[in-house]
Structures are given as structure tokens and as C-alpha cells.
PDB file of N, CA and C in Angstrom:
ATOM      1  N   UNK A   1      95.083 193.510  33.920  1.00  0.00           N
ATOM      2  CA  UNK A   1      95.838 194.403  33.076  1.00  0.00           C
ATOM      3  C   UNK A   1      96.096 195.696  33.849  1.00  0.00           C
ATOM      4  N   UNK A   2      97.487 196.399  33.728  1.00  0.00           N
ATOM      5  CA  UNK A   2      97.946 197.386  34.961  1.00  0.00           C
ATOM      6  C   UNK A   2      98.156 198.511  33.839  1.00  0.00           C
ATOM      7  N   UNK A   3      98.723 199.802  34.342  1.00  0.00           N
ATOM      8  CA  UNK A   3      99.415 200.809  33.704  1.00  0.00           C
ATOM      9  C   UNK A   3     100.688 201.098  34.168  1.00  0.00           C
ATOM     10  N   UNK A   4     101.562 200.514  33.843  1.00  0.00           N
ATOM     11  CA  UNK A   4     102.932 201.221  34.624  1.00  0.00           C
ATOM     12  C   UNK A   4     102.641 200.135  36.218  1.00  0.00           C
ATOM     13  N   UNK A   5     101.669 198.847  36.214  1.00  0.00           N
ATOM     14  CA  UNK A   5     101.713 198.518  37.554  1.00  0.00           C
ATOM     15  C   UNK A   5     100.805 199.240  38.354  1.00  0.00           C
ATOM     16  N   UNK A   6      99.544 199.749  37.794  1.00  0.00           N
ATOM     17  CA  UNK A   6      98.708 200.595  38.459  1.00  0.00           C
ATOM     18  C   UNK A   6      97.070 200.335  37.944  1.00  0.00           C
ATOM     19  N   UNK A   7      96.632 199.464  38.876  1.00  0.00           N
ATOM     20  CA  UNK A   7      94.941 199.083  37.659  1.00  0.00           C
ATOM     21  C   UNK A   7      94.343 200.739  37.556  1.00  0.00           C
ATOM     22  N   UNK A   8      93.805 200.361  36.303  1.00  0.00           N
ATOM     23  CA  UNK A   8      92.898 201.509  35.616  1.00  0.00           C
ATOM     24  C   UNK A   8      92.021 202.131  36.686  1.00  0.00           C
ATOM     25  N   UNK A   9      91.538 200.778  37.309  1.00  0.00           N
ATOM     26  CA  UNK A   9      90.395 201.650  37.966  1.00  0.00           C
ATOM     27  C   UNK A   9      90.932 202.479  39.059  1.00  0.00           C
ATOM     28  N   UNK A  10      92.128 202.429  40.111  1.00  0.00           N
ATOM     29  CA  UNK A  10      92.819 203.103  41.042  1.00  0.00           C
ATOM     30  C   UNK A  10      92.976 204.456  40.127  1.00  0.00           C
ATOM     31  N   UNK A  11      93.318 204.811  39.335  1.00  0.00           N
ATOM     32  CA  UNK A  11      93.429 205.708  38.251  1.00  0.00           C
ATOM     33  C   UNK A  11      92.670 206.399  38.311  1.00  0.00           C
ATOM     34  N   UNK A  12      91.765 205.811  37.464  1.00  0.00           N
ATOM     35  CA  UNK A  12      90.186 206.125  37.423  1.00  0.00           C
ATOM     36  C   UNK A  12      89.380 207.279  38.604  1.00  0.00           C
ATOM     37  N   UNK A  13      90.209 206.175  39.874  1.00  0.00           N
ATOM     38  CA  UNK A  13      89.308 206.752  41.347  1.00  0.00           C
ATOM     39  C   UNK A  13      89.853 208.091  41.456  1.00  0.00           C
ATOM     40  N   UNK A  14      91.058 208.066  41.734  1.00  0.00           N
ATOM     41  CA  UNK A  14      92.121 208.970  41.919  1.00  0.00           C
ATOM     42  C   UNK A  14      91.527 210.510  40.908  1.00  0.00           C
ATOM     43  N   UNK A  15      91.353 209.895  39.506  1.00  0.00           N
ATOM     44  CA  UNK A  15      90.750 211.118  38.762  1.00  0.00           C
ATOM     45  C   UNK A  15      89.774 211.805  39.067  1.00  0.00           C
ATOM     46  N   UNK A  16      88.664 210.805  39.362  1.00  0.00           N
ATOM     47  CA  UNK A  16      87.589 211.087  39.404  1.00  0.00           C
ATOM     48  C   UNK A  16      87.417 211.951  40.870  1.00  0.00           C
ATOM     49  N   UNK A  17      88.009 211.761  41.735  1.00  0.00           N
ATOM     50  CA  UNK A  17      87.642 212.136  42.938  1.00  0.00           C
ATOM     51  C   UNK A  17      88.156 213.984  42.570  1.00  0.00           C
ATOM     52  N   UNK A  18      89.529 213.722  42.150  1.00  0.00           N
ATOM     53  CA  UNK A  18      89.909 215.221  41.826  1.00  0.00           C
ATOM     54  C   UNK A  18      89.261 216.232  40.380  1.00  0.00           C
ATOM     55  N   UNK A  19      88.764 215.468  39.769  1.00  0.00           N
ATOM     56  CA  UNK A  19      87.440 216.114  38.892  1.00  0.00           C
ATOM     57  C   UNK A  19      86.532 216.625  39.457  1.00  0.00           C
ATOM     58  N   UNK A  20      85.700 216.353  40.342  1.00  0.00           N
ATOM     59  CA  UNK A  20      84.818 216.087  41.409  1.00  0.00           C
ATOM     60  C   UNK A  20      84.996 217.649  41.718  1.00  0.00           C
ATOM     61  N   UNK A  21      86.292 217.280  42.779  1.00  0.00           N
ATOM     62  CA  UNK A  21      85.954 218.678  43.511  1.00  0.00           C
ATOM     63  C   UNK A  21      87.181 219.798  42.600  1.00  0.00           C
ATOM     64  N   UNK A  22      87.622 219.493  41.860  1.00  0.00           N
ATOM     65  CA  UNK A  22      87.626 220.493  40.947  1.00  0.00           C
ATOM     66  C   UNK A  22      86.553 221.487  40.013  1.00  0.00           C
ATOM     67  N   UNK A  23      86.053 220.675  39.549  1.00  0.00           N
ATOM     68  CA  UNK A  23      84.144 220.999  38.767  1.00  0.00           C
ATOM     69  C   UNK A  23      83.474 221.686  39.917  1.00  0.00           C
ATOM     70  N   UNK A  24      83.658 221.537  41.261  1.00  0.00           N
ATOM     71  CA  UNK A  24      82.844 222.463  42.068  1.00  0.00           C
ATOM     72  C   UNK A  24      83.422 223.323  42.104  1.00  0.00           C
ATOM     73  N   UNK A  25      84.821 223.042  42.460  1.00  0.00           N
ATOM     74  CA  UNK A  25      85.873 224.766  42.946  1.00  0.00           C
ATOM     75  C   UNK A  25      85.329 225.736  41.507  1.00  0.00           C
ATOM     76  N   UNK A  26      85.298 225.024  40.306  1.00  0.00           N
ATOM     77  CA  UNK A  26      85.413 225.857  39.247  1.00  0.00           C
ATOM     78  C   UNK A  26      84.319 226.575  39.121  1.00  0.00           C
ATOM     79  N   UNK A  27      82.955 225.438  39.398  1.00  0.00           N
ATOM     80  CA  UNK A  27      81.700 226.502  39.332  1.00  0.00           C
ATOM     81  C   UNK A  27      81.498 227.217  39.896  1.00  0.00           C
ATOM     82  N   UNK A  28      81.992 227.289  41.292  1.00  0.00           N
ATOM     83  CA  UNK A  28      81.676 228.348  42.277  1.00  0.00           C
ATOM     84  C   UNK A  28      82.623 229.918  42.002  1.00  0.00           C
ATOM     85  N   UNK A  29      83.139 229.635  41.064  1.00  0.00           N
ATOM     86  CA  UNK A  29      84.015 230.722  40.760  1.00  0.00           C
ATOM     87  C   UNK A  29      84.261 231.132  39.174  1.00  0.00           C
ATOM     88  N   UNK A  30      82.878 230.441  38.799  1.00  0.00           N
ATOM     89  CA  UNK A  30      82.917 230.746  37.332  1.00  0.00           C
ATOM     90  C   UNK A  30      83.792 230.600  36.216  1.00  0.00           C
ATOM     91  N   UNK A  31      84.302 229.255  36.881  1.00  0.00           N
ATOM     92  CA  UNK A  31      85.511 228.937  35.511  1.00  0.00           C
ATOM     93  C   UNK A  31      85.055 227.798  34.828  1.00  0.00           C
ATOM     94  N   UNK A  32      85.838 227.273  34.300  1.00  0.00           N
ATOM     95  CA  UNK A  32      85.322 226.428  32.931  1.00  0.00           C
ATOM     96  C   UNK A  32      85.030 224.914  33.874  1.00  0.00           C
ATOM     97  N   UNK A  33      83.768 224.930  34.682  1.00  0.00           N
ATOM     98  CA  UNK A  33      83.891 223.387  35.486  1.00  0.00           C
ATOM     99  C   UNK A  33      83.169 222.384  33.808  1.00  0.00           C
ATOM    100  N   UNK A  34      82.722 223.214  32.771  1.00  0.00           N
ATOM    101  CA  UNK A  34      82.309 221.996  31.940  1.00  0.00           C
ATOM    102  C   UNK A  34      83.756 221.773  31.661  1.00  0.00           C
ATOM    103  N   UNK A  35      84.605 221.777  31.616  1.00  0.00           N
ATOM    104  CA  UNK A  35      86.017 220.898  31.100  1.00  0.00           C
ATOM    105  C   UNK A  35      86.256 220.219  31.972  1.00  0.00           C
ATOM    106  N   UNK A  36      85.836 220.210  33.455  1.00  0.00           N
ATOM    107  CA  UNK A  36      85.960 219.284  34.006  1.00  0.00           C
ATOM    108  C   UNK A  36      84.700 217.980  34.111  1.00  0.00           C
ATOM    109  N   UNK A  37      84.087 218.497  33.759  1.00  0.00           N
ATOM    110  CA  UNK A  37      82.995 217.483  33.290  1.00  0.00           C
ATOM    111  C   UNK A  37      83.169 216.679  32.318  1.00  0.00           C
ATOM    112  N   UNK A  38      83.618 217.561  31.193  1.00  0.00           N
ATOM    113  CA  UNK A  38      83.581 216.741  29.923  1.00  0.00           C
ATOM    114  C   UNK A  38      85.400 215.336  29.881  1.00  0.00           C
ATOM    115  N   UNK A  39      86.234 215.810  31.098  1.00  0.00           N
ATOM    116  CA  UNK A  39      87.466 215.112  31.608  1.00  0.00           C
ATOM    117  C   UNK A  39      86.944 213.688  32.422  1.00  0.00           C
ATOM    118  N   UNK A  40      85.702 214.417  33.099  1.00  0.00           N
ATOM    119  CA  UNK A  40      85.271 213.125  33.693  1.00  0.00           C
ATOM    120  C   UNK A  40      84.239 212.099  32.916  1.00  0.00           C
ATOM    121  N   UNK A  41      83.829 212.775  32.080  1.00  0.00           N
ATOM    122  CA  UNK A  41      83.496 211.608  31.263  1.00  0.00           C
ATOM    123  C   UNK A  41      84.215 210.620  30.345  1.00  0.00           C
ATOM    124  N   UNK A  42      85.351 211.854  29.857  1.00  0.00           N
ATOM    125  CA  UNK A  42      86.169 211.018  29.059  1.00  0.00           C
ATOM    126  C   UNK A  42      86.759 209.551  29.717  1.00  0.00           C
ATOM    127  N   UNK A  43      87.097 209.809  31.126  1.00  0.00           N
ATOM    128  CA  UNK A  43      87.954 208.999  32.034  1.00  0.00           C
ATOM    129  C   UNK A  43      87.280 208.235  32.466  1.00  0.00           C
ATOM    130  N   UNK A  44      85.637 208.362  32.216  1.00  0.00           N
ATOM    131  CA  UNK A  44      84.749 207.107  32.643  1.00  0.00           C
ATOM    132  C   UNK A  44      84.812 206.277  31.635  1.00  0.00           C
ATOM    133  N   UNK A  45      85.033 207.173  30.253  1.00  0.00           N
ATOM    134  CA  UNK A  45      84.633 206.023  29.206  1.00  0.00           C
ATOM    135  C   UNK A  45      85.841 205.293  28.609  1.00  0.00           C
ATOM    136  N   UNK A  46      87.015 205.571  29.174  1.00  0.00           N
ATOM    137  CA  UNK A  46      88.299 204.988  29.224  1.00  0.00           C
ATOM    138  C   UNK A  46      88.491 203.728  30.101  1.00  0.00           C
ATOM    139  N   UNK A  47      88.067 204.721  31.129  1.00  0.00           N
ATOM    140  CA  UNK A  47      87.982 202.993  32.253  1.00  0.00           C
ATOM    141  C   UNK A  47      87.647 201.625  31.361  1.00  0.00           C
ATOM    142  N   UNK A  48      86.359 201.995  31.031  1.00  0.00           N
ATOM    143  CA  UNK A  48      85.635 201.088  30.768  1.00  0.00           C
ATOM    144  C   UNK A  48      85.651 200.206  29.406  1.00  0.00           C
ATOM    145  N   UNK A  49      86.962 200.791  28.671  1.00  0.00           N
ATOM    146  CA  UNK A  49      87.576 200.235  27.855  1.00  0.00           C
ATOM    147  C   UNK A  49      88.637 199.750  28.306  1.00  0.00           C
ATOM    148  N   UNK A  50      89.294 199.990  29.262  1.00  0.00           N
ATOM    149  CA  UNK A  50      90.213 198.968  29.902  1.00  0.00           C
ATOM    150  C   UNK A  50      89.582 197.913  30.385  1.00  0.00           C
ATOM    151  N   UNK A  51      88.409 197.918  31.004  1.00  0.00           N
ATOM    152  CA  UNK A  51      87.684 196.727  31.147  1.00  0.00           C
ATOM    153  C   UNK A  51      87.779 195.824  30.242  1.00  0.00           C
ATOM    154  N   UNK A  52      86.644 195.998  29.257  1.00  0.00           N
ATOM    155  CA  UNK A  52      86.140 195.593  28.194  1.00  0.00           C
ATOM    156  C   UNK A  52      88.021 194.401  27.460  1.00  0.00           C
ATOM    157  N   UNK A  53      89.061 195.334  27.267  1.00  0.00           N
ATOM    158  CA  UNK A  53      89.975 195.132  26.469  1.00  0.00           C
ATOM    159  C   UNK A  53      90.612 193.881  27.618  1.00  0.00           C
ATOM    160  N   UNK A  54      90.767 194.491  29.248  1.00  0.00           N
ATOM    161  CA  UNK A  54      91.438 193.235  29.718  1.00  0.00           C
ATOM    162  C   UNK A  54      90.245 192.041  29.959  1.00  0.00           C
ATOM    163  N   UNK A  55      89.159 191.763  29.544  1.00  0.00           N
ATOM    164  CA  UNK A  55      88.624 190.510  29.997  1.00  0.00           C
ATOM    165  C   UNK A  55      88.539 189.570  27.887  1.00  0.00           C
ATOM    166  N   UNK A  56      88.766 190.407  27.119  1.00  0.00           N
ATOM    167  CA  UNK A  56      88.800 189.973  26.234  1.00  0.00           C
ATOM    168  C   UNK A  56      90.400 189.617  25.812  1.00  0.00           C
ATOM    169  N   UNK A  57      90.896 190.774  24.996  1.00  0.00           N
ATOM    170  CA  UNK A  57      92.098 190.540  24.292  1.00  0.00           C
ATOM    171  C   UNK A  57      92.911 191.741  24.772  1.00  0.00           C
ATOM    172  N   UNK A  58      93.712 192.301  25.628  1.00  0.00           N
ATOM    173  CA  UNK A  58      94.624 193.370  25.749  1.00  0.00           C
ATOM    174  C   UNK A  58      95.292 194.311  24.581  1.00  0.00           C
ATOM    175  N   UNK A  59      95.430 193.100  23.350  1.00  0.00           N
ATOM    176  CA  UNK A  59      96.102 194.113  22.251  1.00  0.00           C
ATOM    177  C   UNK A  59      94.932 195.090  21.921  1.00  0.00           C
ATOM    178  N   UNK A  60      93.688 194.520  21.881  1.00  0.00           N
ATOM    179  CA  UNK A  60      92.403 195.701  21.241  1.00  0.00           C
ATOM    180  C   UNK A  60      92.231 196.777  22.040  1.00  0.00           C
ATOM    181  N   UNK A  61      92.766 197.257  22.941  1.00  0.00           N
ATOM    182  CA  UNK A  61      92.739 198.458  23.403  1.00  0.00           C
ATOM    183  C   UNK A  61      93.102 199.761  22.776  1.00  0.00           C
ATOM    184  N   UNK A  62      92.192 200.714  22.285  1.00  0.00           N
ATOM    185  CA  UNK A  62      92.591 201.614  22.055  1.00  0.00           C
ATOM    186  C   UNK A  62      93.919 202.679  21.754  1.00  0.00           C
ATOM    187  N   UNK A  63      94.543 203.400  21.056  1.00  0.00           N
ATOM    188  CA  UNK A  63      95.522 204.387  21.852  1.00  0.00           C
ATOM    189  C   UNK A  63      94.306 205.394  22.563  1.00  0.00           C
ATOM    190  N   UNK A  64      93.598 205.840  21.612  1.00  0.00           N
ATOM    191  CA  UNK A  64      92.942 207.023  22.871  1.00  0.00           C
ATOM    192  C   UNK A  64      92.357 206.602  24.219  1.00  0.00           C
ATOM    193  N   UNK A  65      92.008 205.780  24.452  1.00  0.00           N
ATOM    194  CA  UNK A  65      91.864 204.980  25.836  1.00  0.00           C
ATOM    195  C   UNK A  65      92.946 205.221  26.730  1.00  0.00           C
ATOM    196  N   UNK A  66      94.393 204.388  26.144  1.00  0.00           N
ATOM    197  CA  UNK A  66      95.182 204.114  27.000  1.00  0.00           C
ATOM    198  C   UNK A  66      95.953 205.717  27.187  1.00  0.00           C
ATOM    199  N   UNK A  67      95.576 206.625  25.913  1.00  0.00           N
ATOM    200  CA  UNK A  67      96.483 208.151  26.261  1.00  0.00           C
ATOM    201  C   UNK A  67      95.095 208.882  27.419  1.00  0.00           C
ATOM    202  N   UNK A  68      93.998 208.763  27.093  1.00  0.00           N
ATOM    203  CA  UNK A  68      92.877 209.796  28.183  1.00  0.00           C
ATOM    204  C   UNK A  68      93.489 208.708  29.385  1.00  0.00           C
ATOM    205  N   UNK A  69      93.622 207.265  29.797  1.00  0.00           N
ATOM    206  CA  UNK A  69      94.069 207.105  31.263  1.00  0.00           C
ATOM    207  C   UNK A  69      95.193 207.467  31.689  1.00  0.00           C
ATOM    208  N   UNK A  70      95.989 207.591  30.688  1.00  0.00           N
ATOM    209  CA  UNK A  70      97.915 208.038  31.290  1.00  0.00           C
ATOM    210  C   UNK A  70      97.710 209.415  31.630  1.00  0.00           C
ATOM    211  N   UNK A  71      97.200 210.268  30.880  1.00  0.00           N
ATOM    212  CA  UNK A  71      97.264 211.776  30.873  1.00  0.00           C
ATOM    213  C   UNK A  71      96.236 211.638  32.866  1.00  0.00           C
ATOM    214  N   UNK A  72      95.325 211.276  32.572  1.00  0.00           N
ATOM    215  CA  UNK A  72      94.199 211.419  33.344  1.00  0.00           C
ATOM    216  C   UNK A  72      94.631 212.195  34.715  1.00  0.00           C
ATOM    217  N   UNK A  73      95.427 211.689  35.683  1.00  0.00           N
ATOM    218  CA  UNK A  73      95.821 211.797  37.054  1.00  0.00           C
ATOM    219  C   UNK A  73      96.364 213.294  36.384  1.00  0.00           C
ATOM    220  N   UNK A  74      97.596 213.436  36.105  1.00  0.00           N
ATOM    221  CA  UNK A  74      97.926 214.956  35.785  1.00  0.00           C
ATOM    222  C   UNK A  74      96.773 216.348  35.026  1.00  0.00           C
ATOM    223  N   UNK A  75      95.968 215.586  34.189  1.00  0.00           N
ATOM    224  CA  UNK A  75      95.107 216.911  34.256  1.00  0.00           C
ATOM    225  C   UNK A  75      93.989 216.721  35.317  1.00  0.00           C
ATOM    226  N   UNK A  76      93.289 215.980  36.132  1.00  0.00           N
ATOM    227  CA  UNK A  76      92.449 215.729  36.648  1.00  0.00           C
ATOM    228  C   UNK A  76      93.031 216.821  38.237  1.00  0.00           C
ATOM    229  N   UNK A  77      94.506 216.647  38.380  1.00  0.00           N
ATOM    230  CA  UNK A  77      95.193 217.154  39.354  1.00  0.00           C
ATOM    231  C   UNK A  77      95.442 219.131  38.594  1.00  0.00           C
ATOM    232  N   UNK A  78      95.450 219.107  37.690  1.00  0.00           N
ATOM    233  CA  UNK A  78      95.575 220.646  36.745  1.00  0.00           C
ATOM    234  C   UNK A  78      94.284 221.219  37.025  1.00  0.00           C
ATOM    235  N   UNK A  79      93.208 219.817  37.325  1.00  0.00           N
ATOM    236  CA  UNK A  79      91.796 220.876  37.542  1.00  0.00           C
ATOM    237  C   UNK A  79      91.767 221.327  38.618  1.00  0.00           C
ATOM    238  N   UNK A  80      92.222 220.108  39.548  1.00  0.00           N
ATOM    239  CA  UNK A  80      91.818 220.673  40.860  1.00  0.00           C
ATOM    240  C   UNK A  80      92.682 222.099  41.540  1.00  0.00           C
ATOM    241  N   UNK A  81      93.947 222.031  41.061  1.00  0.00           N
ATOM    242  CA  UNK A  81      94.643 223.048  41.451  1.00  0.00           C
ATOM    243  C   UNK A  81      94.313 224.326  40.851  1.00  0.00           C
ATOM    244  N   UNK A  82      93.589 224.374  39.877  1.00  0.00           N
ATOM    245  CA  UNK A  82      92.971 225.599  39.254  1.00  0.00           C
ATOM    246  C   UNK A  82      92.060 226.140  39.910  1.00  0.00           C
ATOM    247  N   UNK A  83      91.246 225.115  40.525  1.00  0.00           N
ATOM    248  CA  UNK A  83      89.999 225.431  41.116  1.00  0.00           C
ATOM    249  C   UNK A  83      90.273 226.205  42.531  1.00  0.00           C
ATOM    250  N   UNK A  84      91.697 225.275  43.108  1.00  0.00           N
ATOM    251  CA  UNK A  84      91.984 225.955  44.390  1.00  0.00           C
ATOM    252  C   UNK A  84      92.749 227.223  43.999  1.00  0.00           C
ATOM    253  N   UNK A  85      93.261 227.900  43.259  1.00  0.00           N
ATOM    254  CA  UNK A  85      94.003 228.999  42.855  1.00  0.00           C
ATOM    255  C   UNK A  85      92.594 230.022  42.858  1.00  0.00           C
ATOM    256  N   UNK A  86      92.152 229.271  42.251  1.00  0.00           N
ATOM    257  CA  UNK A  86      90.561 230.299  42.353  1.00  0.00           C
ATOM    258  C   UNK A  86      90.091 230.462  43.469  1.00  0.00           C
ATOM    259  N   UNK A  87      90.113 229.865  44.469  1.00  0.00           N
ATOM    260  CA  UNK A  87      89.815 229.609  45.529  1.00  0.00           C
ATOM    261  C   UNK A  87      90.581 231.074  46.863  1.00  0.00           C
ATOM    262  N   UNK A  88      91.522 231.174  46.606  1.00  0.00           N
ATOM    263  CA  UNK A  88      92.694 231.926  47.225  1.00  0.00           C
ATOM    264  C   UNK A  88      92.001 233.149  46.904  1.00  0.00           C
TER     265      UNK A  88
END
């Protein structure tokens, strides 16, 4: 099961990596890195309903699943660029 032709978990990685070092840029500069925490959990626990939904039935997938993975890459990329603005 894809998104637009894109497995979840490539998604997933892609987020997660830019959560990552967003949540550091942010702590080190005292901005909100729990929103990036609480982004990366959401996007873990999304994944893992794309799992769950493609080895069973695809229609049982969530909307909030499938909206926290679509959104995911664009705010996950909103963190990191925040973090580097802070950074400057």
C-alpha cells in the first residue's frame, strides 16, 4: 500500500530524520523541540497503522493516520527549517 506512489515507511524515514534534527536545533535554542517530539510520535504511530491496515484490509485505515502521514514531510520539514532559522 503507497501514498501518492510513496510507501509510508520512506515517509516515515524522511520525517523522522528531519524531526530528529529539528528537536535538537530547537532545544538548543529554546524553542518548542516538545512539538517536535510530540510530531514524531504522532508519525510513528501513523506508520504503524499503515502497517497494520495494509497487511489486513486497506479500507480500515484511518483518516487521521492517512492526514498525520500526508501532512508529515511538510511539517517535519517546517521543523527543521525553524530550527535552522534559529540557528542563523
Amino acid at each position: 500500500m503507497t501514498l501518492y506512489g510513496i510507501k509510508p515507511a520512506y515517509i516515515a524515514g524522511f520525517s523522522f530524520l528531519c524531526l530528529a534534527v529539528g528537536a535538537v536545533l530547537l532545544f538548543l535554542h529554546d524553542g518548542p523541540y516538545w512539538l517536535a517530539l510530540v510530531l514524531f510520535v504522532a508519525v510513528a504511530w501513523s506508520n504503524g497503522r499503515w502497517r497494520e491496515a495494509g497487511q489486513q484490509n486497506p479500507a480500515q485505515l484511518s483518516t487521521p493516520a492517512f492526514l498525520v502521514l500526508l501532512l508529515a514531510p511538510f511539517v517535519s520539514m517546517a521543523a527543521l527549517v525553524w530550527g535552522l532559522a534559529l540557528q542563523l
